[in-house]
Protein backbone atom coordinates (compact mmCIF):
# COMPACT_ATOMS: atom_id res chain seq x y z
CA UNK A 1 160.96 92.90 55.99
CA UNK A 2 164.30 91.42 57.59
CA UNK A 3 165.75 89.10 54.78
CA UNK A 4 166.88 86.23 57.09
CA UNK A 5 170.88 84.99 55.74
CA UNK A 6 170.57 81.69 53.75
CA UNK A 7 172.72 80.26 56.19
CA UNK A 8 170.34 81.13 59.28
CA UNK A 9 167.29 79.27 56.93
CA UNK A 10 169.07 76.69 56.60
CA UNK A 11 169.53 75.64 60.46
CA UNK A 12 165.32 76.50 60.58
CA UNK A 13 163.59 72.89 61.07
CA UNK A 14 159.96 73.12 60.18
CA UNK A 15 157.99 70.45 61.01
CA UNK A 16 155.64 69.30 58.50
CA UNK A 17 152.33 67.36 59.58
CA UNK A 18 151.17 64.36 58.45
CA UNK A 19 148.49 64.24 55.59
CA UNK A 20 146.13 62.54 58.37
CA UNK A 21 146.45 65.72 60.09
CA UNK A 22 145.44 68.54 58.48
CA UNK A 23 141.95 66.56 58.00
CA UNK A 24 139.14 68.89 58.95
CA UNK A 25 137.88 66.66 62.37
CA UNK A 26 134.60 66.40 61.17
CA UNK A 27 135.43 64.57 58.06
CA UNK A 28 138.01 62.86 60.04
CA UNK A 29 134.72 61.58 62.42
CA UNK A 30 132.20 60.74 59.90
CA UNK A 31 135.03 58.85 57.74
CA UNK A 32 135.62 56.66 60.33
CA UNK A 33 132.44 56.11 61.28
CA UNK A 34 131.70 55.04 57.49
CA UNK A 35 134.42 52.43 57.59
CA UNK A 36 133.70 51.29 61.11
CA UNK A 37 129.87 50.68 60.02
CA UNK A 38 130.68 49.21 56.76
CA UNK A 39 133.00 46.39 58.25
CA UNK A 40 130.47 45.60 60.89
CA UNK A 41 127.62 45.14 57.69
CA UNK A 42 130.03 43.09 56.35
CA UNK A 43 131.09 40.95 58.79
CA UNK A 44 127.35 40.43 60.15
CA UNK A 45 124.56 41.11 56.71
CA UNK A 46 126.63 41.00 54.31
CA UNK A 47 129.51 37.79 54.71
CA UNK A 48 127.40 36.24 57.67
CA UNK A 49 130.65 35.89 59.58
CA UNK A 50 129.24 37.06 62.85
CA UNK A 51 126.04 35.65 64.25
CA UNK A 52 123.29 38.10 64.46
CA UNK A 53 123.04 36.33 68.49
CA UNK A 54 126.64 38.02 69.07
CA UNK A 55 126.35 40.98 67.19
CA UNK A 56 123.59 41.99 64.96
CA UNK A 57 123.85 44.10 61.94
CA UNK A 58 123.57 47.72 61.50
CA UNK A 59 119.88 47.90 60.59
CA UNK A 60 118.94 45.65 63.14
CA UNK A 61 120.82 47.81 65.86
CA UNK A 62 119.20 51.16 63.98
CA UNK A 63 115.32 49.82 64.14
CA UNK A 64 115.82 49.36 67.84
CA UNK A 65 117.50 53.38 67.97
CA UNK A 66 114.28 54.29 66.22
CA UNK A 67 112.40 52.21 68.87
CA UNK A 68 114.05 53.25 71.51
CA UNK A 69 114.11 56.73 70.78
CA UNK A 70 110.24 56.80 70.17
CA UNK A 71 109.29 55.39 72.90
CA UNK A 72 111.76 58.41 75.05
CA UNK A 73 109.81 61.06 73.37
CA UNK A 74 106.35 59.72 73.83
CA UNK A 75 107.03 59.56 77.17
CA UNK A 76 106.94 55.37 77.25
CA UNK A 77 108.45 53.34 80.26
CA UNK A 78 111.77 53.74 78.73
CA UNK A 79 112.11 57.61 79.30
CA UNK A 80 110.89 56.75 83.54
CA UNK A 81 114.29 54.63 83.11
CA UNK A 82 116.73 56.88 81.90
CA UNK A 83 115.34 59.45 83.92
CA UNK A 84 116.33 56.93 87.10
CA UNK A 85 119.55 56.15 85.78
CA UNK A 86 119.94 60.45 85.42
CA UNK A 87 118.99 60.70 88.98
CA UNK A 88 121.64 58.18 90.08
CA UNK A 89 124.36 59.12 87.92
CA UNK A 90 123.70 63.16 88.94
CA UNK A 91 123.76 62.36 92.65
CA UNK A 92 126.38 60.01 92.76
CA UNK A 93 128.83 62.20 90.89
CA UNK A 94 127.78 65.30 93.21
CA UNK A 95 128.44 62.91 96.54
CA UNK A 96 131.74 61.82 94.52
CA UNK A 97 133.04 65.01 93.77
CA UNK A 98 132.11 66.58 97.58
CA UNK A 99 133.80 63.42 99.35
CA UNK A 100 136.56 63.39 96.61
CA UNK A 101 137.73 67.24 96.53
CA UNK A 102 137.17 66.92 100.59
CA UNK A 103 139.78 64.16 100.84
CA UNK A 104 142.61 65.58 98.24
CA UNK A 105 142.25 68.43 100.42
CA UNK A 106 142.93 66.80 103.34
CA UNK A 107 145.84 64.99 101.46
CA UNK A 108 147.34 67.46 99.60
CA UNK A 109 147.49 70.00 102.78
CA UNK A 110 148.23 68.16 105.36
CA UNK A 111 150.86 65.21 106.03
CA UNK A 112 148.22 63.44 108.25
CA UNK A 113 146.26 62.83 105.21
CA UNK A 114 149.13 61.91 102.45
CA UNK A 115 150.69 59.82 105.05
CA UNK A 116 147.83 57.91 107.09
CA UNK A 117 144.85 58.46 104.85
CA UNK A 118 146.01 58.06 101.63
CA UNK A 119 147.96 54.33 102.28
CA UNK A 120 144.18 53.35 103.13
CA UNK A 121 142.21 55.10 100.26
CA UNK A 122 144.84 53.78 97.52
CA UNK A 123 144.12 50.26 99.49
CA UNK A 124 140.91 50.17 99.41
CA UNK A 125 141.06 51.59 95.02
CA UNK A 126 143.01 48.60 94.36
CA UNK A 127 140.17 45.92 95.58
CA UNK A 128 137.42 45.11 93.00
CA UNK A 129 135.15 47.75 93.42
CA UNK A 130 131.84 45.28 91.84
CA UNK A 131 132.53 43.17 94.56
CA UNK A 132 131.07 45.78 96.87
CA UNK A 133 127.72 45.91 94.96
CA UNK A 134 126.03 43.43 97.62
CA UNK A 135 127.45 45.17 100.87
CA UNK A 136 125.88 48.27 99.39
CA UNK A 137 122.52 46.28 98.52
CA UNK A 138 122.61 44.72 102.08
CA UNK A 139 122.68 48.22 103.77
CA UNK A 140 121.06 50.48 101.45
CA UNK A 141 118.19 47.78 100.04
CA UNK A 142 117.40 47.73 95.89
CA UNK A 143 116.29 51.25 95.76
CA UNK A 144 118.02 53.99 93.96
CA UNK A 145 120.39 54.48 97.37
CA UNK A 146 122.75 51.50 96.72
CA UNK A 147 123.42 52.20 93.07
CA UNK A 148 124.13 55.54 94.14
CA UNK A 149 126.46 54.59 96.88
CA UNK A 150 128.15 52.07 94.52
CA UNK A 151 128.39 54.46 91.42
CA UNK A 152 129.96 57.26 93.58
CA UNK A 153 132.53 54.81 95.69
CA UNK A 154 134.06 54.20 91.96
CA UNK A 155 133.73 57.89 91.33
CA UNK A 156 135.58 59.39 94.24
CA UNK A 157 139.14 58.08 94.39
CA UNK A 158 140.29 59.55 90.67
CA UNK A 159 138.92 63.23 92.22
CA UNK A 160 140.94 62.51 95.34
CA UNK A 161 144.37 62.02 93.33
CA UNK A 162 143.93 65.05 91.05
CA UNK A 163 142.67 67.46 93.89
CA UNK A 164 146.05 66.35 95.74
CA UNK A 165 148.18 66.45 92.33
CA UNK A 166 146.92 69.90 91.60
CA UNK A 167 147.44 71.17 94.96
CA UNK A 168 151.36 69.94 94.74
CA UNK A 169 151.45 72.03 91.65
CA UNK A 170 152.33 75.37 92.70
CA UNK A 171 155.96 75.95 92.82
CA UNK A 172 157.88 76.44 95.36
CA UNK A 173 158.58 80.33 94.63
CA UNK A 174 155.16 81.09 94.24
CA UNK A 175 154.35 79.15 97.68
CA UNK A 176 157.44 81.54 99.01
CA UNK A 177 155.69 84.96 97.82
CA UNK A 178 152.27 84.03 99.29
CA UNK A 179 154.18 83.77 102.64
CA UNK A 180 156.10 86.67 102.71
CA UNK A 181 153.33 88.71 102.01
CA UNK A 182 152.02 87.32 105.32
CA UNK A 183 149.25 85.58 103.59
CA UNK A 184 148.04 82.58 105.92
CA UNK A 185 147.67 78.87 105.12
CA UNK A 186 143.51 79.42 104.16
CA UNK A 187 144.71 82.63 101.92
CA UNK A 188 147.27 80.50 100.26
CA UNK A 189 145.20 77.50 99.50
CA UNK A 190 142.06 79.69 98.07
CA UNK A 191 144.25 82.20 96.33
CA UNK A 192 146.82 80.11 95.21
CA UNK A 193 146.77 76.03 94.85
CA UNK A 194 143.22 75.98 93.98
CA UNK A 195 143.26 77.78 91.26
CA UNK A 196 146.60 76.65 89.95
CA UNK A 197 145.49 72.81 90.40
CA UNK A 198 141.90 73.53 88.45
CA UNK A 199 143.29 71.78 85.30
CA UNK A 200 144.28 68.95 87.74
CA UNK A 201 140.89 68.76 89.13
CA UNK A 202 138.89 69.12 86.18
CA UNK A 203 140.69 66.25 84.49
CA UNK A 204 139.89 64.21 87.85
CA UNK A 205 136.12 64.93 87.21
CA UNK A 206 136.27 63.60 83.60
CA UNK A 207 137.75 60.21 84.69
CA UNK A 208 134.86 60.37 87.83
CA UNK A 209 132.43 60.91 84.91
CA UNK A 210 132.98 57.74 82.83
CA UNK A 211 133.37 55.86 86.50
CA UNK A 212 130.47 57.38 87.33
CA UNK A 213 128.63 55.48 84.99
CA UNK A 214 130.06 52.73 84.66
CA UNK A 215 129.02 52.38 88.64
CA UNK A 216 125.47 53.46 88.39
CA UNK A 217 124.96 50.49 85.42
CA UNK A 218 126.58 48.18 86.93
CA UNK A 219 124.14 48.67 90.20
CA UNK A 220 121.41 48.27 88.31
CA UNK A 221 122.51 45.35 86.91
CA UNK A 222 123.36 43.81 90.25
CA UNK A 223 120.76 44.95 92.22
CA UNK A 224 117.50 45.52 90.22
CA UNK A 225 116.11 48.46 90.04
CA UNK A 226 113.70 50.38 86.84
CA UNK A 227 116.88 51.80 85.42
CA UNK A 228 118.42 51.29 81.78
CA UNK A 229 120.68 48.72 83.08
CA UNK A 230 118.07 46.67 84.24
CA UNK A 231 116.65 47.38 80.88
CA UNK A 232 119.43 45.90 79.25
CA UNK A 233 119.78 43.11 81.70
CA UNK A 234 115.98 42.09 80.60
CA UNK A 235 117.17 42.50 76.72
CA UNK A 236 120.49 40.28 77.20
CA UNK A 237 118.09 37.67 78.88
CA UNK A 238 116.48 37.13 76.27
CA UNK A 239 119.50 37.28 73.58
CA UNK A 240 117.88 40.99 72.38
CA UNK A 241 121.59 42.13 70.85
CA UNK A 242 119.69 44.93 68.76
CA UNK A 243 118.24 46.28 71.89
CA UNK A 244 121.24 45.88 74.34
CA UNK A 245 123.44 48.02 71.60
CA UNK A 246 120.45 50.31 71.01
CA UNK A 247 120.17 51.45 74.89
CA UNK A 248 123.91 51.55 75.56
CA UNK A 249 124.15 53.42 72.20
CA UNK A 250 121.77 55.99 74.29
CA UNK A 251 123.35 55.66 77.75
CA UNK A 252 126.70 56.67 75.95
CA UNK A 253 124.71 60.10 75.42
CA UNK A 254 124.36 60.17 78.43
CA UNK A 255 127.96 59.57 79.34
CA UNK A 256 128.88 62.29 77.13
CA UNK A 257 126.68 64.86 78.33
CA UNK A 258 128.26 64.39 81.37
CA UNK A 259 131.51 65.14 80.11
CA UNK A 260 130.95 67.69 78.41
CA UNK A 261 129.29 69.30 80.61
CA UNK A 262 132.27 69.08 83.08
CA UNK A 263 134.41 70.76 79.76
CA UNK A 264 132.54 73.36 79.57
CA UNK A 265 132.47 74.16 83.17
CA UNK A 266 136.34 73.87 82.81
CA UNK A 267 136.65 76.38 79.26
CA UNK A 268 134.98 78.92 81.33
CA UNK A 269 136.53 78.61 84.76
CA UNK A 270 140.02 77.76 83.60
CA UNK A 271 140.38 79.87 80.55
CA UNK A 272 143.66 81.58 81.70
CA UNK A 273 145.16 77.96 81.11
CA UNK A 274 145.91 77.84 77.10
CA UNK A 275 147.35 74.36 77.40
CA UNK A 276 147.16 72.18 74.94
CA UNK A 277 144.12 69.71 75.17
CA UNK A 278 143.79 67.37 72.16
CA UNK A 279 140.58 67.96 70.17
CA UNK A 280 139.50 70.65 72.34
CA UNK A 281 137.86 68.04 74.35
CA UNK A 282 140.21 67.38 77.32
């Protein structure tokens, strides 16, 4: 073993982490769940500072889990909801993500897309996107079809932007050495910017995820439908707090499926990229 000098060790800075950091993550999670519950007790059973109208208390909100989750696995009318809001959220993200990756292609290769096309798409991102709820219920009626085309319109533009961001990042030299070795402009795109700009594009397809859903609720709740958002629609009409929290306690399951699927889609097609990605999540 090399002895290092004592004047070499002394210019070595170590950095030392922070007590909250060494924290296994699961007893980081389930301690902050504790103190996260226990205030809301508190501030609702316990203290009574909080009416039960605005947000009702823990046990309240867990009877209506139990509920709730009974009636999914007995095969009630709740589980013919989800499965409708499943149906949306699955085809809207598909549509999303074909449109989406379509149009960063056409952006990030081409200067007729990042110069005409993408002034209009990054227009049309900026306007309120609920706003277009009843267009889509005036074409498409109050079936599934306009909560699918509304859920997916919020869905596509974050794919668009990191399709085009990951094909801008291949360098230069590595753009230079496809060319030289004659490869054309297909070669270089398949060979090279896609799979340099998959991190890119799977991080697009998280943020499409949670839009996806946010779209495909807010449909419901717009324009009818026998999906959990009209579900909680009913429940808030009638000042239900315990149900409303209890079904978008499950729709966040939902959400997270989602993503998680998409992160394990990216662990196996991007595992040459050993960037960092906090909590092994993103």
């Amino acid at each position: 073993m090399t002895n290092i000098p004592d004047s070499a060790a002394d210019t070595v800075w170590v950095e030392r982490e922070a007590f909250i950091d060494v924290i296994p993550r699961w007893v980081a999670m389930l301690a902050l769940a504790v103190i996260v519950i226990a205030i809301w007790d508190l501030s609702t059973a316990r203290m009574g500072w909080v009416s039960p109208i605005i947000l009702p208390s823990p046990m309240e909100t867990l009877a209506d889990l139990v509920f709730v989750g009974k009636n999914l696995v007995t095969g009630g009318y709740m589980l013919d909801a989800l499965w409708t809001t499943t149906r949306t959220v699955f085809w809207a993200f598909l549509i999303a993500t074909v449109i989406g990756f379509s149009l960063g292609i056409l952006v990030g290769e081409t200067k007729f897309g990042e110069r005409a096309v993408m002034p209009y798409l990054v227009a049309i991102d900026t306007m309120p996107k609920i706003a277009f709820a009843p267009l889509f219920i005036a074409w498409l009626g109050f079936d599934i079809a306009s909560k699918v085309a509304l859920a997916a319109f919020i869905a596509t533009f974050p794919i668009v932007v990191a399709t085009a961001a990951g094909l801008y990042s291949a360098s230069e030299n590595e753009r230079m050495l496809f060319k030289s070795m004659g490869a054309s402009r297909l070669q270089t795109l398949i060979r090279l910017k896609l799979p340099t700009g998959l991190p890119h594009i799977f991080t697009g397809l998280k943020i499409a995820a949670v839009g996806v859903m946010a779209g495909a609720i807010t449909g419901e709740f717009l324009g009818g439908g026998q999906g959990f958002g009209a579900l909680i629609r009913q429940s808030a009409s009638q000042m239900d707090t315990p149900r409303v929290f209890a079904l978008i306690l499950y729709l966040s399951l939902l959400g997270l499926a989602l993503f998680f699927a998409i992160a394990w889609m990216q662990k196996h097609l991007v595992f040459w990229n050993k960037a960092d990605r906090p909590g092994g999540v993103v």
